[in-house]
C-alpha atoms as a PDB file:
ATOM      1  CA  UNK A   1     -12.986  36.494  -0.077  1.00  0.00           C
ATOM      2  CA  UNK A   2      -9.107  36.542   0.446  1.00  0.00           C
ATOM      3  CA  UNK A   3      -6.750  36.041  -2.563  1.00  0.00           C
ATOM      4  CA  UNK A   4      -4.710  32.734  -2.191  1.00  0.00           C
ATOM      5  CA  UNK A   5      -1.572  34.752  -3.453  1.00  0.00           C
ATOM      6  CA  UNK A   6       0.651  31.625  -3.275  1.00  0.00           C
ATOM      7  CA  UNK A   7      -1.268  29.625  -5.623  1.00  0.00           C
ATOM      8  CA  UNK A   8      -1.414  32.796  -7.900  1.00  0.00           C
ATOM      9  CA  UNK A   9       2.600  33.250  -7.813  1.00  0.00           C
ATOM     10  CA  UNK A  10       2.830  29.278  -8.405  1.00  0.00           C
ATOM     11  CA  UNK A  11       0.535  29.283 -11.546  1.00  0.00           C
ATOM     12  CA  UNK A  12       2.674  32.594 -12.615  1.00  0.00           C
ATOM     13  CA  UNK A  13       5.614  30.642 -11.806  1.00  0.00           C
ATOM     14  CA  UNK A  14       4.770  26.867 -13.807  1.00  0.00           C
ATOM     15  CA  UNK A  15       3.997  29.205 -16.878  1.00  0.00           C
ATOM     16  CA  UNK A  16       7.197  31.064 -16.865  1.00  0.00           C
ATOM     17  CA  UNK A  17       9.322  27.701 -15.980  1.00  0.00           C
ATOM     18  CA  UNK A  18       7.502  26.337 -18.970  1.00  0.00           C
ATOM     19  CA  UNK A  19       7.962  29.867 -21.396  1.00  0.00           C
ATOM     20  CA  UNK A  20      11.498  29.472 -20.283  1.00  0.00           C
ATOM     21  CA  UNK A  21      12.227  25.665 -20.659  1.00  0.00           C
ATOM     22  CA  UNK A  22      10.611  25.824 -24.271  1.00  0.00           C
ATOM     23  CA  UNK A  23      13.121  28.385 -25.564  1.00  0.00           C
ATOM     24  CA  UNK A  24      15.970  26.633 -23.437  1.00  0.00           C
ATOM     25  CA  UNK A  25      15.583  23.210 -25.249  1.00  0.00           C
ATOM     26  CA  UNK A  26      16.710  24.339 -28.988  1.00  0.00           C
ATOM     27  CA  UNK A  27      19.710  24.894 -27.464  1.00  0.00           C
ATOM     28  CA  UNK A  28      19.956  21.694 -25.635  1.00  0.00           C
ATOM     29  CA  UNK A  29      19.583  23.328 -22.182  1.00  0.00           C
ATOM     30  CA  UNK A  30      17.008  23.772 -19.329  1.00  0.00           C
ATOM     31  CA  UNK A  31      15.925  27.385 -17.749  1.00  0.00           C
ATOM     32  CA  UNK A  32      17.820  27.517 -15.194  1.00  0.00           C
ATOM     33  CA  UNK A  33      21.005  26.286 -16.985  1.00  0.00           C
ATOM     34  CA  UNK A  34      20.178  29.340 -19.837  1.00  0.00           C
ATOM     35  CA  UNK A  35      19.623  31.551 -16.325  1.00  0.00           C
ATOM     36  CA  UNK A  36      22.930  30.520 -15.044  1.00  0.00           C
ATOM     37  CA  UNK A  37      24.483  31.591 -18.377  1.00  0.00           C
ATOM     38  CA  UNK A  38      22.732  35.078 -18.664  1.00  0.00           C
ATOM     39  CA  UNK A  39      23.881  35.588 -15.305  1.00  0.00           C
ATOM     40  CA  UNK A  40      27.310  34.953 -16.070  1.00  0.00           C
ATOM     41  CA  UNK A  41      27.778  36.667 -19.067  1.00  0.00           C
ATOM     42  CA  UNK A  42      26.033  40.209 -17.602  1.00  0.00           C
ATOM     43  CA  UNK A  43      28.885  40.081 -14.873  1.00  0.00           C
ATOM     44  CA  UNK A  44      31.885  42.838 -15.217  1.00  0.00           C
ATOM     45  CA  UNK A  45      34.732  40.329 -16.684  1.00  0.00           C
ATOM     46  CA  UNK A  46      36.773  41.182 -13.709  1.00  0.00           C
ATOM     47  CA  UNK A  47      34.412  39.596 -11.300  1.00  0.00           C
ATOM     48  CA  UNK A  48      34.381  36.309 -10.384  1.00  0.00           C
ATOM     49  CA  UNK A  49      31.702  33.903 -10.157  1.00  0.00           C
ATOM     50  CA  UNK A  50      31.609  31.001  -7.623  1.00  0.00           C
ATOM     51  CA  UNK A  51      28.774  28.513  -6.627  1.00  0.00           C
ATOM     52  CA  UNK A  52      27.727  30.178  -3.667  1.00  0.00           C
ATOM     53  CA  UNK A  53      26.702  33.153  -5.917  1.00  0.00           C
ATOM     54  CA  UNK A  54      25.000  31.108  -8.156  1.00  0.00           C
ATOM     55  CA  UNK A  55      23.205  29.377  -4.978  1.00  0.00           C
ATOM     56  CA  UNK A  56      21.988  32.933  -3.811  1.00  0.00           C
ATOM     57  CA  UNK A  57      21.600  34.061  -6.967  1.00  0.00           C
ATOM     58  CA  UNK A  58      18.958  31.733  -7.872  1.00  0.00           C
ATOM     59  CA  UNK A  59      17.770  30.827  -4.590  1.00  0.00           C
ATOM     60  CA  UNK A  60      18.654  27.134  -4.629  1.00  0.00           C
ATOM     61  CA  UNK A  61      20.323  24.164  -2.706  1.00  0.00           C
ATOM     62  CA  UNK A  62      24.137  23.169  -2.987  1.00  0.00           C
ATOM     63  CA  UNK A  63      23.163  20.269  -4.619  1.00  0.00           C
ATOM     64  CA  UNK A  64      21.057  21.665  -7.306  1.00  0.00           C
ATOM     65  CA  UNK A  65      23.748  24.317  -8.145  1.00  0.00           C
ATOM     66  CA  UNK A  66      25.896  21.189  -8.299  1.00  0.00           C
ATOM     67  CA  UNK A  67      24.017  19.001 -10.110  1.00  0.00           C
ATOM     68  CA  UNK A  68      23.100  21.598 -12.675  1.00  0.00           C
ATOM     69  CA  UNK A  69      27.094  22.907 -12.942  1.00  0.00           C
ATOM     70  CA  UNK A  70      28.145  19.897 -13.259  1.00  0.00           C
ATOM     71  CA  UNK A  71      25.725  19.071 -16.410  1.00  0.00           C
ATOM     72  CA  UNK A  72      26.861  22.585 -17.952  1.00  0.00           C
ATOM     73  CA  UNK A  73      30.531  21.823 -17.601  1.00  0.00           C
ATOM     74  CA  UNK A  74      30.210  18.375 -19.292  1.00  0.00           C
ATOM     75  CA  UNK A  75      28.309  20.225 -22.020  1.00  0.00           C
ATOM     76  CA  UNK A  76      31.094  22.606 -22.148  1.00  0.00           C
ATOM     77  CA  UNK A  77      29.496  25.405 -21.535  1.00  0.00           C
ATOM     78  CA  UNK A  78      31.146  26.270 -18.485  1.00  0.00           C
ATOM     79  CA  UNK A  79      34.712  25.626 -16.883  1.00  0.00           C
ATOM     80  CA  UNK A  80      35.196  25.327 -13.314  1.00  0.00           C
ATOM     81  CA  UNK A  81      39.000  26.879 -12.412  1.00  0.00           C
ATOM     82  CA  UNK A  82      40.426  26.446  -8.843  1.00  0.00           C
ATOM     83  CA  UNK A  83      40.806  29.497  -7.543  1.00  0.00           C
ATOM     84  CA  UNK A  84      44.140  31.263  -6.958  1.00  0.00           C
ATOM     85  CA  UNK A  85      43.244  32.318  -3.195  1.00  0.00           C
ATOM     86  CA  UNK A  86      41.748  29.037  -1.739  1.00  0.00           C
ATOM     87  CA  UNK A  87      41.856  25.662  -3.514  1.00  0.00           C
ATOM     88  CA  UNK A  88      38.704  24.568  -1.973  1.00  0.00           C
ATOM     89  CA  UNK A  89      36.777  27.099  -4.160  1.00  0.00           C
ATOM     90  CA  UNK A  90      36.102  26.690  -7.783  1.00  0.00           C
ATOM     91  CA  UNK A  91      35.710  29.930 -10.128  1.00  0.00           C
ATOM     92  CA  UNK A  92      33.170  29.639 -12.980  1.00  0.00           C
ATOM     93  CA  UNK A  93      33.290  31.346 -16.428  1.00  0.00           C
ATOM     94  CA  UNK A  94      31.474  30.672 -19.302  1.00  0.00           C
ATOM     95  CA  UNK A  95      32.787  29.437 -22.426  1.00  0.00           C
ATOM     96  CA  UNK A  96      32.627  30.462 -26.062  1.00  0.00           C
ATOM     97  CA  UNK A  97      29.946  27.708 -26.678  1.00  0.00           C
ATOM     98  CA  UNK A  98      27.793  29.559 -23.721  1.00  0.00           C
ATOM     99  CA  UNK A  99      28.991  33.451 -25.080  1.00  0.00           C
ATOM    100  CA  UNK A 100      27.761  32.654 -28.521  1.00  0.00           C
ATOM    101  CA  UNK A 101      24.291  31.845 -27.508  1.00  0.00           C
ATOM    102  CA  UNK A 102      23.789  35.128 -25.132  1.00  0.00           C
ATOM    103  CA  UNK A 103      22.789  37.327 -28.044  1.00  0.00           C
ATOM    104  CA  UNK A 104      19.662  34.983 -28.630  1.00  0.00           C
ATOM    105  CA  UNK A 105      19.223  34.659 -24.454  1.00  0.00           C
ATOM    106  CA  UNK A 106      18.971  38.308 -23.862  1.00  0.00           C
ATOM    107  CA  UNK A 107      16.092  38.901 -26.737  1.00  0.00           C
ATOM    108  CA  UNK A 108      14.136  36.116 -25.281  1.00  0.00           C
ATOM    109  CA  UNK A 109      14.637  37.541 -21.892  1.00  0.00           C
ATOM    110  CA  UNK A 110      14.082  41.048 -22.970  1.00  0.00           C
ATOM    111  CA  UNK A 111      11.083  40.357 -25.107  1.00  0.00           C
ATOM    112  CA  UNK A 112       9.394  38.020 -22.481  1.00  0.00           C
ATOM    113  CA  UNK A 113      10.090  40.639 -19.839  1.00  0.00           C
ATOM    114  CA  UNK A 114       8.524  43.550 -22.139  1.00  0.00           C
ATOM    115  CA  UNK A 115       5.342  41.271 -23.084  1.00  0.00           C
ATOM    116  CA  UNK A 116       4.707  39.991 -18.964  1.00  0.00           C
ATOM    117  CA  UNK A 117       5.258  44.267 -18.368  1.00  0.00           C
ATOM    118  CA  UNK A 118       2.996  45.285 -21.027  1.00  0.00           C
ATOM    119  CA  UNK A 119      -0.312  44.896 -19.609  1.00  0.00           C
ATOM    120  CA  UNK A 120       0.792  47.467 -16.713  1.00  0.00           C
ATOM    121  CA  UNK A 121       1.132  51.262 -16.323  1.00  0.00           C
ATOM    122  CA  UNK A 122       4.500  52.511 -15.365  1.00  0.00           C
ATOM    123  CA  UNK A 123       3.044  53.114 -12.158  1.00  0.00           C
ATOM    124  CA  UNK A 124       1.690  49.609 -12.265  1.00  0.00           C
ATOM    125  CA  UNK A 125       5.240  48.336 -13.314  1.00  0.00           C
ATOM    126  CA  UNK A 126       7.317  50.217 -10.573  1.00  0.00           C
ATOM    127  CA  UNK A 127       5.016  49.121  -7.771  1.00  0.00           C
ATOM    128  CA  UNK A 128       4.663  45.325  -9.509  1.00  0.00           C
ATOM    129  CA  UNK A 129       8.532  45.211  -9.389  1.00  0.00           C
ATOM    130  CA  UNK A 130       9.243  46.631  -5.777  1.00  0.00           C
ATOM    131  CA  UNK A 131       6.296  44.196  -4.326  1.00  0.00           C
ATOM    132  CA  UNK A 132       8.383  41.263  -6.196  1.00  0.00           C
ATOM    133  CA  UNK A 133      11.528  42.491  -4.522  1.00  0.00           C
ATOM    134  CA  UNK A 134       9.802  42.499  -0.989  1.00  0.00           C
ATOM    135  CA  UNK A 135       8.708  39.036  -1.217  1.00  0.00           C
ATOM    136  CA  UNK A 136      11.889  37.074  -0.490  1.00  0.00           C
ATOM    137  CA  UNK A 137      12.550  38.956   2.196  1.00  0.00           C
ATOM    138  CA  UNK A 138       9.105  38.524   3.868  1.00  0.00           C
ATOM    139  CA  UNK A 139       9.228  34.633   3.071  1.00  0.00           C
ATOM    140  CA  UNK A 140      12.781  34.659   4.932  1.00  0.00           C
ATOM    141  CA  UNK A 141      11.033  36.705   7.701  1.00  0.00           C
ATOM    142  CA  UNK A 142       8.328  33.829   8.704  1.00  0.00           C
ATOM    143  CA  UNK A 143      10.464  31.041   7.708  1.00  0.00           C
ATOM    144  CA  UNK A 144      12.377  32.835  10.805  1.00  0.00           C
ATOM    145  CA  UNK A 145       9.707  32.730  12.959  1.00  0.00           C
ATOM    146  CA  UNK A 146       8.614  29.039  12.082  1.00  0.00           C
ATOM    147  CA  UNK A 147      11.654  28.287  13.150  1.00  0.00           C
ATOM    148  CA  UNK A 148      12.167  29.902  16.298  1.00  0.00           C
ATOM    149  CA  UNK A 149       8.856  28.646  17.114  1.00  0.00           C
ATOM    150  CA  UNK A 150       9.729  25.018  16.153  1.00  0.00           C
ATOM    151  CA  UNK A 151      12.891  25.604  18.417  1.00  0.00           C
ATOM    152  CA  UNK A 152      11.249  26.790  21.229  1.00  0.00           C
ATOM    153  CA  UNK A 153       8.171  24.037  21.119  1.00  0.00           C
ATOM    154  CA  UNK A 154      11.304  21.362  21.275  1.00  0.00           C
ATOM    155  CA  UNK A 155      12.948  22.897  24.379  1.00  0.00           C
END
């Protein structure tokens, strides 16, 4: 009997969502708001941050990233500055209500990430990790094909 590895990765994924969401609501936030925050704060301060790198960061829609931004900025946790080399582009940085809170993000993170890891070799770790990198890429690889096939049934 085949594994049904999608319903495996979606149980994995609920649990985490939920391990993630519980931590993020003494703070007032969700998991992918506290996400958006660890990613900002881990980025070299010269860099800038804009919504399209939050949208590929994360993998999700212009609308989500909006949605979600939006909530973070009313909550000041984020600012949204024009940017000085196109107007129609908004630069995000955190804010000292968002900086104070990394410490605590990071040990979550950290210990979660050493507690899901522990059950594994290193061998069983570096193998676990460069399967998890492959994935997207596959997923983007038959999405592809769907949709050339889609195309070409329409023609």
């Amino acid at each position: 009997m085949t594994e049904n590895v999608m319903h495996m990765i979606k149980i994995v994924s609920n649990q985490l969502s939920r391990e993630i969401n519980n931590f993020a609501k003494q703070f007032g936030l969700t998991g992918v708001q506290l996400q958006i925050i660890d990613y900002i704060n881990h980025l070299p301060q010269n860099q800038f941050v804009y919504q399209k790198d939050i949208e590929r960061e994360f993998n999700i829609r212009r609308s989500t990233a909006t949605s979600v931004l939006q909530k973070m900025e009313e909550n000041q946790l984020i600012i949204r500055n024009v940017s000085p080399s196109d107007s129609r582009i908004k630069i995000i940085s955190a804010l000292p209500k968002a900086e104070e809170i990394q410490p605590q993000i990071s040990r979550f993170l950290e210990t979660t990430n050493e507690q899901l890891l522990s059950c594994l070799s290193a061998f069983q770790r570096r193998s676990f990790i460069k399967a998890l990198e492959k994935l997207p890429e596959q997923i983007d690889l038959m999405t592809t094909k769907e949709e050339d096939h889609d195309h070409k049934n329409r023609l």
